[in-house]
N, C-alpha and C. Protein backbone atom coordinates (compact mmCIF):
# COMPACT_ATOMS: atom_id res chain seq x y z
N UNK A 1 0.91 -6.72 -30.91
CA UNK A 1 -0.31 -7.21 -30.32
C UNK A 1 -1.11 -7.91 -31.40
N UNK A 2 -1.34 -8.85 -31.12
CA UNK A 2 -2.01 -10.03 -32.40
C UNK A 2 -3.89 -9.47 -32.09
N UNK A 3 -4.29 -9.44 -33.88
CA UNK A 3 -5.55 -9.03 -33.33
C UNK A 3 -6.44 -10.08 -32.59
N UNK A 4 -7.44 -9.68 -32.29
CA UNK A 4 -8.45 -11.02 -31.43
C UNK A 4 -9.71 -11.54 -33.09
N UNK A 5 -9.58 -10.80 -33.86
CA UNK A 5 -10.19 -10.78 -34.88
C UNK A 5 -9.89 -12.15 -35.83
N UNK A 6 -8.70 -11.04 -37.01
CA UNK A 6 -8.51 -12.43 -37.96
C UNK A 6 -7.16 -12.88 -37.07
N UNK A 7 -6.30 -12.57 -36.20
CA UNK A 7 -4.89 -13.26 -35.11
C UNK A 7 -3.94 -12.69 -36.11
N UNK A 8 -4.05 -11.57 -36.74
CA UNK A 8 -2.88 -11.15 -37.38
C UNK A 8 -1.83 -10.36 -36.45
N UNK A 9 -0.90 -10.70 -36.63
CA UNK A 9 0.18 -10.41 -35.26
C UNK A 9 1.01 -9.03 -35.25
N UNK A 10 0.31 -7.93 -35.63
CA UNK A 10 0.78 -6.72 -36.13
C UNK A 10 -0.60 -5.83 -35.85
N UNK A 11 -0.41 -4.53 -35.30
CA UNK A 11 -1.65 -3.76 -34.72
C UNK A 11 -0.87 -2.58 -34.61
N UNK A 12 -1.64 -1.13 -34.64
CA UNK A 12 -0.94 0.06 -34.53
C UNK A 12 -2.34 0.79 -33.28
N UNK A 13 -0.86 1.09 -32.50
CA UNK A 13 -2.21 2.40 -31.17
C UNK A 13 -2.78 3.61 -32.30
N UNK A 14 -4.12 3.76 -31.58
CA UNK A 14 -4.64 4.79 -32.27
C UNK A 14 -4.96 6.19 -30.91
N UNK A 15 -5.15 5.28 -29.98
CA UNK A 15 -5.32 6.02 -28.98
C UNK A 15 -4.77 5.59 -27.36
N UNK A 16 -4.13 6.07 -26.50
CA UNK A 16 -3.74 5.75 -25.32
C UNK A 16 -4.19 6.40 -24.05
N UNK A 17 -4.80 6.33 -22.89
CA UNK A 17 -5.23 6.49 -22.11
C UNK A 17 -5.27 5.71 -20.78
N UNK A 18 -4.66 7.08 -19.39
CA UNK A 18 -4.50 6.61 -18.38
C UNK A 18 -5.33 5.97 -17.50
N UNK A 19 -6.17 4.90 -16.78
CA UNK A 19 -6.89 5.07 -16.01
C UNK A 19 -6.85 4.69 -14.19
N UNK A 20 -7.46 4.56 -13.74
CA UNK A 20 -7.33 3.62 -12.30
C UNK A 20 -6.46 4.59 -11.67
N UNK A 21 -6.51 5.79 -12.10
CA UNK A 21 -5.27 7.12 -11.30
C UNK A 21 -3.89 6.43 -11.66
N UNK A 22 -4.06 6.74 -12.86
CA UNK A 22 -2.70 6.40 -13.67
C UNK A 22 -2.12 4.31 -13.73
N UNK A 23 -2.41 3.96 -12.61
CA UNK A 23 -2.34 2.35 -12.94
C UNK A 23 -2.30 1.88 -14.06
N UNK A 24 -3.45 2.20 -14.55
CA UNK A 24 -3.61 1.04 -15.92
C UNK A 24 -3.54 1.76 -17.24
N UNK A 25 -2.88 1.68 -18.57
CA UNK A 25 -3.48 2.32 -19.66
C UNK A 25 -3.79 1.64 -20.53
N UNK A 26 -4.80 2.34 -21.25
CA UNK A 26 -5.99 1.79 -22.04
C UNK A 26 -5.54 2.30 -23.18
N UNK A 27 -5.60 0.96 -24.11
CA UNK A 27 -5.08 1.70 -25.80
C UNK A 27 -6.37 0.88 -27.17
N UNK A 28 -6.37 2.00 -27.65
CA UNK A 28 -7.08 1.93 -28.75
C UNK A 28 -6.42 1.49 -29.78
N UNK A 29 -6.52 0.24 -30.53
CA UNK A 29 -5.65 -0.69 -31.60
C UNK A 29 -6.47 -0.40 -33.02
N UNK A 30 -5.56 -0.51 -34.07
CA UNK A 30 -6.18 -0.50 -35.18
C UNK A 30 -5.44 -1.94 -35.89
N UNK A 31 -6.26 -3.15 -36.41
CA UNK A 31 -5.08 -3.94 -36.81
C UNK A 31 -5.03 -3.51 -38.34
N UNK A 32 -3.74 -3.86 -38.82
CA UNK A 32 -2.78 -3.23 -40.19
C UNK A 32 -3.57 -4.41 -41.55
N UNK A 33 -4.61 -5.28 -40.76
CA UNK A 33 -4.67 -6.16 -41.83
C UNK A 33 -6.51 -6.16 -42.39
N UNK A 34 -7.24 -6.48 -41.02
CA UNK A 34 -8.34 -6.57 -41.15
C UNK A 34 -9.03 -4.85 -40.54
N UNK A 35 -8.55 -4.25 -40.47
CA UNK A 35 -8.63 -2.54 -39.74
C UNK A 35 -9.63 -2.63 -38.56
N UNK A 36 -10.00 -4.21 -38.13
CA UNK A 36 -10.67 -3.71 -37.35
C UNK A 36 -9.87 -2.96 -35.74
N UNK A 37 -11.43 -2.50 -35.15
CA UNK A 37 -10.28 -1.76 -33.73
C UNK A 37 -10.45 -2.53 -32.22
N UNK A 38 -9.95 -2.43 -31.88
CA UNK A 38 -10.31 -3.34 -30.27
C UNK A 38 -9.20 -2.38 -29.46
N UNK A 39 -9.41 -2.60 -28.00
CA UNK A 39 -8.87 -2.33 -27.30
C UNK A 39 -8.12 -2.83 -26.60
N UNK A 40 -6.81 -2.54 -25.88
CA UNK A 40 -5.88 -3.66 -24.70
C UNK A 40 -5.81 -2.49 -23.41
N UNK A 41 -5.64 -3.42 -22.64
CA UNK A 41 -5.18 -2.72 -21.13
C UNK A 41 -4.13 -3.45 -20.41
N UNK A 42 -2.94 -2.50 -20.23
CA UNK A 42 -2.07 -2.79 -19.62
C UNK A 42 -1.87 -2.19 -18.24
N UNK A 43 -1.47 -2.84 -17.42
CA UNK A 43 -1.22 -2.97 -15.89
C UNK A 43 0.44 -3.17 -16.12
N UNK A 44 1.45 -2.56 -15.16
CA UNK A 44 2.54 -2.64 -14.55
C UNK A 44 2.00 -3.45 -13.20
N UNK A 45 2.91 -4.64 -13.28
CA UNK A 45 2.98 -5.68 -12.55
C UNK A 45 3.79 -5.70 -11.45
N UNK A 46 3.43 -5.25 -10.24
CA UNK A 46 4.63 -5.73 -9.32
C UNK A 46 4.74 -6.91 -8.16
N UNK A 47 5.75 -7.22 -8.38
CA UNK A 47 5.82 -8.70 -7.59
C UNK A 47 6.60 -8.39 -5.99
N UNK A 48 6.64 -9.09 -5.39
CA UNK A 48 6.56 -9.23 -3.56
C UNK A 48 7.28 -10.62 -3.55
N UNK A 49 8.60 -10.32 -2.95
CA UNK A 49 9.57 -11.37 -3.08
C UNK A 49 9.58 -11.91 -1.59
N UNK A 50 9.16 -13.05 -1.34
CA UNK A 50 8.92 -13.53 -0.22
C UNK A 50 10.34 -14.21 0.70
N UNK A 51 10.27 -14.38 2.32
CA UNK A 51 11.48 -14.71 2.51
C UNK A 51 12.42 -15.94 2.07
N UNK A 52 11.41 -16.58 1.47
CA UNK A 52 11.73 -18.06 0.84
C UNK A 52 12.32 -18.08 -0.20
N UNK A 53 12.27 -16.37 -0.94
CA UNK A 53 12.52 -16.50 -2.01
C UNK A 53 11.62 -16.69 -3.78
N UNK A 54 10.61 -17.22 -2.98
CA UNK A 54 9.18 -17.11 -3.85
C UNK A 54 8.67 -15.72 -4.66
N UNK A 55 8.73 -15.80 -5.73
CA UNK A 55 7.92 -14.33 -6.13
C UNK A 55 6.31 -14.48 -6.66
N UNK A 56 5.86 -13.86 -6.02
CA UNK A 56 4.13 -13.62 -6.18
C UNK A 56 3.13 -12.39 -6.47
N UNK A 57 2.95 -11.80 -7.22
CA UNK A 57 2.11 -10.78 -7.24
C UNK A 57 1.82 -10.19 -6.24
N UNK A 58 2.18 -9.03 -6.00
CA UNK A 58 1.35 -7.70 -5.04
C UNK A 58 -0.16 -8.44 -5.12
N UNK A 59 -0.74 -7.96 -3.97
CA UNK A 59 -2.07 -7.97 -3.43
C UNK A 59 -2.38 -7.40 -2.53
N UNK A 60 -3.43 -6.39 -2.47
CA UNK A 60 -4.20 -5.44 -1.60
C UNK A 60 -4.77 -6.19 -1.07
N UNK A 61 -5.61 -7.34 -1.52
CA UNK A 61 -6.31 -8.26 -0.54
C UNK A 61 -5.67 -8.72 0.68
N UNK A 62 -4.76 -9.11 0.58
CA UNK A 62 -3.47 -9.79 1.55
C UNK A 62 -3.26 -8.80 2.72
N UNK A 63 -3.16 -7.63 2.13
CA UNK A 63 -2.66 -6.00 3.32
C UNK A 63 -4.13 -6.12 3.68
N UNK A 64 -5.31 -6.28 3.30
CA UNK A 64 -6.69 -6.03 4.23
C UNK A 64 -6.75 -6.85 5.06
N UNK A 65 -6.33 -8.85 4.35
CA UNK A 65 -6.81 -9.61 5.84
C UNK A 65 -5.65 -9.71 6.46
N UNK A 66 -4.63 -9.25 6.53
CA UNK A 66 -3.94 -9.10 7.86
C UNK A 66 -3.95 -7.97 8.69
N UNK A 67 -4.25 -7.08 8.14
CA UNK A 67 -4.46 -5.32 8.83
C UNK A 67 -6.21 -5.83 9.98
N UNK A 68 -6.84 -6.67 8.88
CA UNK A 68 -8.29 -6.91 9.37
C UNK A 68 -7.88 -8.02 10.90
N UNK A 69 -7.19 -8.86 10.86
CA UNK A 69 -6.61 -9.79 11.98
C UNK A 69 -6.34 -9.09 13.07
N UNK A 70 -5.10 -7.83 13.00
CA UNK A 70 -4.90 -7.55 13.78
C UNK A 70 -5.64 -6.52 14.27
N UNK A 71 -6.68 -6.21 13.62
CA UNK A 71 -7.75 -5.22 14.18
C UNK A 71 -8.60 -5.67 14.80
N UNK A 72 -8.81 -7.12 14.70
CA UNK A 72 -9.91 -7.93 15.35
C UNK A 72 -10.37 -7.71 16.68
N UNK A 73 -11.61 -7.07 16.52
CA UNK A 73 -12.18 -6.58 17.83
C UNK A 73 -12.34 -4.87 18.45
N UNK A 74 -11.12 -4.57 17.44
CA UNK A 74 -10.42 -3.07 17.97
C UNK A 74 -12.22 -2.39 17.06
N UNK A 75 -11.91 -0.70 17.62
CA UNK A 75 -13.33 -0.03 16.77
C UNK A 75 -12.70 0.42 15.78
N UNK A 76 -12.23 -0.25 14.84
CA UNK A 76 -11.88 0.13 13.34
C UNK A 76 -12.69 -0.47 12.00
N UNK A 77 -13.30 0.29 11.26
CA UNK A 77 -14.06 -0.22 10.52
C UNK A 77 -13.50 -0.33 8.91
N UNK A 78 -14.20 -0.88 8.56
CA UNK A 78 -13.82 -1.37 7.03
C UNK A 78 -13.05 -0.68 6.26
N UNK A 79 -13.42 0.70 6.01
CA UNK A 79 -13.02 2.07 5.05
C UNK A 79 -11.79 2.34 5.67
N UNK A 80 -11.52 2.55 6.89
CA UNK A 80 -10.25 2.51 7.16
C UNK A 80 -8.71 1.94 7.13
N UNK A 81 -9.61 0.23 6.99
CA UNK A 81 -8.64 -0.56 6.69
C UNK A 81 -8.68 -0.69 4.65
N UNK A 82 -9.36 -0.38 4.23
CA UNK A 82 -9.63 -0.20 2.71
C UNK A 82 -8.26 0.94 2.58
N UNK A 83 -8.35 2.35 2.91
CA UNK A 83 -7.51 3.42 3.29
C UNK A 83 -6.19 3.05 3.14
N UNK A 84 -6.00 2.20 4.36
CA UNK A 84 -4.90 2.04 5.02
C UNK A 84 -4.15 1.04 3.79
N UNK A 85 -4.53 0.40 3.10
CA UNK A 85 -4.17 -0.54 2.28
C UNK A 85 -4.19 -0.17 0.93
N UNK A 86 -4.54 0.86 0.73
CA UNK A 86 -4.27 1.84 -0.65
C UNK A 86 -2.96 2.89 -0.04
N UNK A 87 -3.21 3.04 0.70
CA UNK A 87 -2.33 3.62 1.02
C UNK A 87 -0.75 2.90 0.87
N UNK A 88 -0.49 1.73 1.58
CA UNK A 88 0.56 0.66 1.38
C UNK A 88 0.82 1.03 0.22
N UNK A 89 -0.47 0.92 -0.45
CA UNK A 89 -0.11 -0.14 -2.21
C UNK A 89 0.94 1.51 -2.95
N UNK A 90 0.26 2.75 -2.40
CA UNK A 90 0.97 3.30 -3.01
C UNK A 90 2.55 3.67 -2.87
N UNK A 91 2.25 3.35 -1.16
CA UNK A 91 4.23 3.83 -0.63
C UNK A 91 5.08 2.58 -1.53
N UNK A 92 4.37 1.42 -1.81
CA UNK A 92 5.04 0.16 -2.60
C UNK A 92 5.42 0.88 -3.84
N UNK A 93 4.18 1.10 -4.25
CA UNK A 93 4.68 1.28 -5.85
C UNK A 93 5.51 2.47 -6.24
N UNK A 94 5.43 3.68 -5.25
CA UNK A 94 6.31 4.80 -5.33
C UNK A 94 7.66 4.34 -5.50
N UNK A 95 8.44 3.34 -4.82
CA UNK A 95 9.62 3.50 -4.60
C UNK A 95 9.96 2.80 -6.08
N UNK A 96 9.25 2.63 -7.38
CA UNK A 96 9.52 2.17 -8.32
C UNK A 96 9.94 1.05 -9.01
N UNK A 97 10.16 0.13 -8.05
CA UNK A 97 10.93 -1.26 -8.28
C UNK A 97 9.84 -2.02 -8.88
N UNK A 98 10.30 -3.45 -9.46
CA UNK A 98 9.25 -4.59 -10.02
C UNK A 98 9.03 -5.51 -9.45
N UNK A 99 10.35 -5.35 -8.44
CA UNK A 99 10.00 -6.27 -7.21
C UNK A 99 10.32 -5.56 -5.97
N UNK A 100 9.65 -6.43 -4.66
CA UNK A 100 9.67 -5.34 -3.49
C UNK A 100 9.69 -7.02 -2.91
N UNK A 101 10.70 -6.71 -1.25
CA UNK A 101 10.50 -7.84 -0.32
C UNK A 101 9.77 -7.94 0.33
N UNK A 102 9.11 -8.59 0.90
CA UNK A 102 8.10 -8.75 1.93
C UNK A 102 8.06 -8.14 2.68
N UNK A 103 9.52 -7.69 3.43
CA UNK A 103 9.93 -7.22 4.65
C UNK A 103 9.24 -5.65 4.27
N UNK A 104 9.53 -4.88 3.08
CA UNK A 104 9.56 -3.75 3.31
C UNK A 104 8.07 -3.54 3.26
N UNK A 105 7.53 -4.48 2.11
CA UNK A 105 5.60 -4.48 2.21
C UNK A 105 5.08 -4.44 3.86
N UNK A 106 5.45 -5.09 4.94
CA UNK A 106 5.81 -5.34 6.56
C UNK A 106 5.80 -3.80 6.78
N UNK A 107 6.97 -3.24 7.13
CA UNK A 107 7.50 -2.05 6.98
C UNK A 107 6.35 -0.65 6.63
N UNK A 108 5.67 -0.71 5.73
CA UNK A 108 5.22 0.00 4.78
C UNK A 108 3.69 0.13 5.73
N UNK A 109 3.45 -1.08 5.85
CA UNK A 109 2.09 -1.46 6.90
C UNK A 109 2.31 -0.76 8.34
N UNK A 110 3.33 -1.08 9.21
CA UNK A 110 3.65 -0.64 10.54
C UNK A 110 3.30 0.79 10.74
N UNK A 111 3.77 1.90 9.72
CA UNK A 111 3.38 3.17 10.02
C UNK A 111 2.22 4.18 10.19
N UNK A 112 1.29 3.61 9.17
CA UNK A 112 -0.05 3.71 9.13
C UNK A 112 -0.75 2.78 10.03
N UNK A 113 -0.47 1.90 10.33
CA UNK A 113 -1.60 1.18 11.38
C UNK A 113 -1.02 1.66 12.60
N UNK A 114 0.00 2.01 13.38
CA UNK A 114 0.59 2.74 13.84
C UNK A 114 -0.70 3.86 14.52
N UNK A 115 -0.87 4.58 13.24
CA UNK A 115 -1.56 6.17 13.45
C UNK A 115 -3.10 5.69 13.80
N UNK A 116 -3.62 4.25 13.01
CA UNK A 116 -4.98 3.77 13.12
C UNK A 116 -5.34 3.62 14.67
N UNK A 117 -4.49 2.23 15.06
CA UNK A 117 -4.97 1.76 15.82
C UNK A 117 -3.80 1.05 16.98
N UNK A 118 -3.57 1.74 17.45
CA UNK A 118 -2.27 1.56 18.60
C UNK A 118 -1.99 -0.33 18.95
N UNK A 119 -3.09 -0.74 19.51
CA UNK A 119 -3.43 -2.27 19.98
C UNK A 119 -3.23 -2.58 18.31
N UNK A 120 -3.73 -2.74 17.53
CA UNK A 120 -3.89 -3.34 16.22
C UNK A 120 -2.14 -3.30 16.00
N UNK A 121 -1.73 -2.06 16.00
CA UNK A 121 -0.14 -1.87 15.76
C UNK A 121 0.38 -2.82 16.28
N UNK A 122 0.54 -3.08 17.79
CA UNK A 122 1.31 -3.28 18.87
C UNK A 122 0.72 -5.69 18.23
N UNK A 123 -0.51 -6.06 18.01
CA UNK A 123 -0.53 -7.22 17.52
C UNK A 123 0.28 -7.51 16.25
N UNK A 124 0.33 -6.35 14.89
CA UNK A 124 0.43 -6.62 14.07
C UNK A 124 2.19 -7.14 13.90
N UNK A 125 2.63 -5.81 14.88
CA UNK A 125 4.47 -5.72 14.74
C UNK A 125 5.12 -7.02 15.85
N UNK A 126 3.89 -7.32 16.38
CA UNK A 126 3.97 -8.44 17.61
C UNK A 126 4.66 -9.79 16.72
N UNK A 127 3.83 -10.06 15.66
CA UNK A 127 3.58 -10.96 14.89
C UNK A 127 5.24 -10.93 13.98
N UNK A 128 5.04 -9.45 12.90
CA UNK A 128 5.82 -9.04 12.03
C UNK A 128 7.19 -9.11 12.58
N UNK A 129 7.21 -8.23 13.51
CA UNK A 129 8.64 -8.51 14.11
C UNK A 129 9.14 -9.35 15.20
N UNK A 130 8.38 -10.77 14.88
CA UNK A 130 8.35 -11.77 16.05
C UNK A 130 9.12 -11.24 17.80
N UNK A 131 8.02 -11.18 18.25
CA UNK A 131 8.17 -10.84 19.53
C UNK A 131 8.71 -11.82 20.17
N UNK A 132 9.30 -12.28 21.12
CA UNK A 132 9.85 -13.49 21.73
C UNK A 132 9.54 -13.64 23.47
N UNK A 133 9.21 -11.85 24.19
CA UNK A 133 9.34 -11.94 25.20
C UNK A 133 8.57 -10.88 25.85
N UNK A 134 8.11 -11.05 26.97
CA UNK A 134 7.76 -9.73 27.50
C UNK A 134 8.56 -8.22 27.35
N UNK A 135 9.97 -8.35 27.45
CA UNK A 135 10.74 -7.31 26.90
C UNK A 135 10.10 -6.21 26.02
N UNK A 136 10.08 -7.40 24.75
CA UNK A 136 9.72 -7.26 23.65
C UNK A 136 8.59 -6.03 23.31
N UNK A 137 7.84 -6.61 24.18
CA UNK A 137 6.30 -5.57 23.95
C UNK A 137 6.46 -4.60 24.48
N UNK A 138 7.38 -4.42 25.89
CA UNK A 138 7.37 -3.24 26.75
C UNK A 138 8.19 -2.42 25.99
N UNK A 139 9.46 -2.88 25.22
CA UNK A 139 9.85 -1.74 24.62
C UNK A 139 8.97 -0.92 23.62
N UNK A 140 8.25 -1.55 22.86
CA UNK A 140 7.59 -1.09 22.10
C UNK A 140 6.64 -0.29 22.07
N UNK A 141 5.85 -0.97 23.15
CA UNK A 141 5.03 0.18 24.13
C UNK A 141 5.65 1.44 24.54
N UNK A 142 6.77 1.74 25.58
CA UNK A 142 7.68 2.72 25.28
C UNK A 142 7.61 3.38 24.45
N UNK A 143 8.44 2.59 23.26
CA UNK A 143 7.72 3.71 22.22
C UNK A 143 7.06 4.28 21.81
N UNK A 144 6.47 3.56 21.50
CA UNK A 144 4.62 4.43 21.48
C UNK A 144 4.37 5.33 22.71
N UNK A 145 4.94 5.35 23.39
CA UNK A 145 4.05 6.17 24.81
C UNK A 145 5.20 7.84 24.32
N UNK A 146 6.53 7.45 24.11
CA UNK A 146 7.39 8.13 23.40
C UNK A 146 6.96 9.09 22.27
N UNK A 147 6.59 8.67 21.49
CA UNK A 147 6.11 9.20 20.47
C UNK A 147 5.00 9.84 20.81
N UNK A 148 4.09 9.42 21.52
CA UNK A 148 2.61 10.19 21.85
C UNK A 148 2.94 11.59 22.86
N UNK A 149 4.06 11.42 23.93
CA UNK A 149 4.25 12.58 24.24
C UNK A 149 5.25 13.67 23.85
N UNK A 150 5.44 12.79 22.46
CA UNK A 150 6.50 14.05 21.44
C UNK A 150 5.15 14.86 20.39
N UNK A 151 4.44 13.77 20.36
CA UNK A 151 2.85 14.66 19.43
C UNK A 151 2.52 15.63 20.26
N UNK A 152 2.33 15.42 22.19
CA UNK A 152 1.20 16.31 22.58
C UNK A 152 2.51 17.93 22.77
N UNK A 153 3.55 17.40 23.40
CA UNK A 153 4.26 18.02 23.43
C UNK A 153 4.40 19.34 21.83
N UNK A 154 4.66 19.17 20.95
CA UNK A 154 4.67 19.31 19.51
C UNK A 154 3.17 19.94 19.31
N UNK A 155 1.97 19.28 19.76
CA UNK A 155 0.74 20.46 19.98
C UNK A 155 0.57 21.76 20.92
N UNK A 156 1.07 21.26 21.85
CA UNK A 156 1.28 22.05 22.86
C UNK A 156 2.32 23.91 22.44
N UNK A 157 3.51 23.05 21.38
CA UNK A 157 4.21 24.21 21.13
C UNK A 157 3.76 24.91 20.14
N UNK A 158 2.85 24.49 18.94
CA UNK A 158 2.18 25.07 18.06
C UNK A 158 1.22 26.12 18.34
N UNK A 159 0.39 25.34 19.62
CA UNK A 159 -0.53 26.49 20.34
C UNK A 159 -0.21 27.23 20.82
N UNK A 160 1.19 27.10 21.77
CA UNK A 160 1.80 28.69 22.11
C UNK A 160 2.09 29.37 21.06
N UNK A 161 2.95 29.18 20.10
CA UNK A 161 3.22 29.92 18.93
C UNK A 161 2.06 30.96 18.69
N UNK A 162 1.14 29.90 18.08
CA UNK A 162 0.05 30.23 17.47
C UNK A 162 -0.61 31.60 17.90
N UNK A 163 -0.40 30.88 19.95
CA UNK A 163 -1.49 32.52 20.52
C UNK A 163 -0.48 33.11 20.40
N UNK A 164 0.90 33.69 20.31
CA UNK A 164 1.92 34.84 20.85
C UNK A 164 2.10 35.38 19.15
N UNK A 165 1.44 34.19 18.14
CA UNK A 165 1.28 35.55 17.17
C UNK A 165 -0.06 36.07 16.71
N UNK A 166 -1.20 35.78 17.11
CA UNK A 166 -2.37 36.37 17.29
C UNK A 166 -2.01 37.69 18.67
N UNK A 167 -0.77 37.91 19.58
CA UNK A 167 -1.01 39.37 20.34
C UNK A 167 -0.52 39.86 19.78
């Protein structure tokens, strides 16, 4: 690391530190020539490989105004879609790679907006997984109606449980 001082191109850490919930670390430099100290911050970079083939930097901004599009109108407010898009950023960065496809960033979005906002879901995957036909939506709907009576169902059996071990 070259200092910012006299640009001598040799520096030793004195100190390292995680921040941003581990994201970023912060290091304390000493340079070997002029001793003065400064600091650097490093970020792990991950890139979002588009279907074109294009690679571009991850962006949380990007997961808000499209999560925000397809919410348009729905009663979902800001913090949620803030949420919902930290949330992404982290199922992205979990799976460890330096690059990730679009598709799975797609993917990653569907499940959580999903739980948000059913209509918001049903526009977003409309879009994502180009719909072509009326078919299209009804299956999906299906699903969803599927899934909602495997939740109530799935509450339903918890609460029996629940009372037959409270007698």
């Amino acid at each position: 690391m070259r200092c910012p001082y006299c640009r001598h191109p040799d520096s030793r850490v004195v100190d390292s530190r995680e921040a941003d919930d581990g994201q970023l670390i912060r290091r304390r430099r000493s340079c070997t020539e002029c001793s003065k100290r400064f600091t650097t911050v490093e970020e792990a970079v991950l890139a979002v490989v588009k279907r074109s083939g294009v690679t571009e930097p991850f962006s949380r901004t990007k997961i808000v105004t499209g999560v925000r599009k397809a919410c348009q109108g729905r009663p979902v407010d800001e913090d949620s879609i803030a949420l919902l898009a930290q949330k992404v950023e982290e199922t992205v960065r979990a799976k460890g790679a330096a690059e990730i496809p679009s598709h799975d960033v797609g993917l990653a979005i569907l499940g959580p907006l999903r739980d948000l906002d059913e209509v918001a879901y049903l526009r977003f995957a409309s879009v994502y997984r180009s719909f072509e036909s009326l078919s299209d939506f009804e299956r999906e709907i299906e699903t969803l109606r599927a899934a909602a009576v495997a939740r109530l169902e799935g509450t339903a059996i918890a609460a029996v449980n629940a009372e037959t071990r409270t007698k």
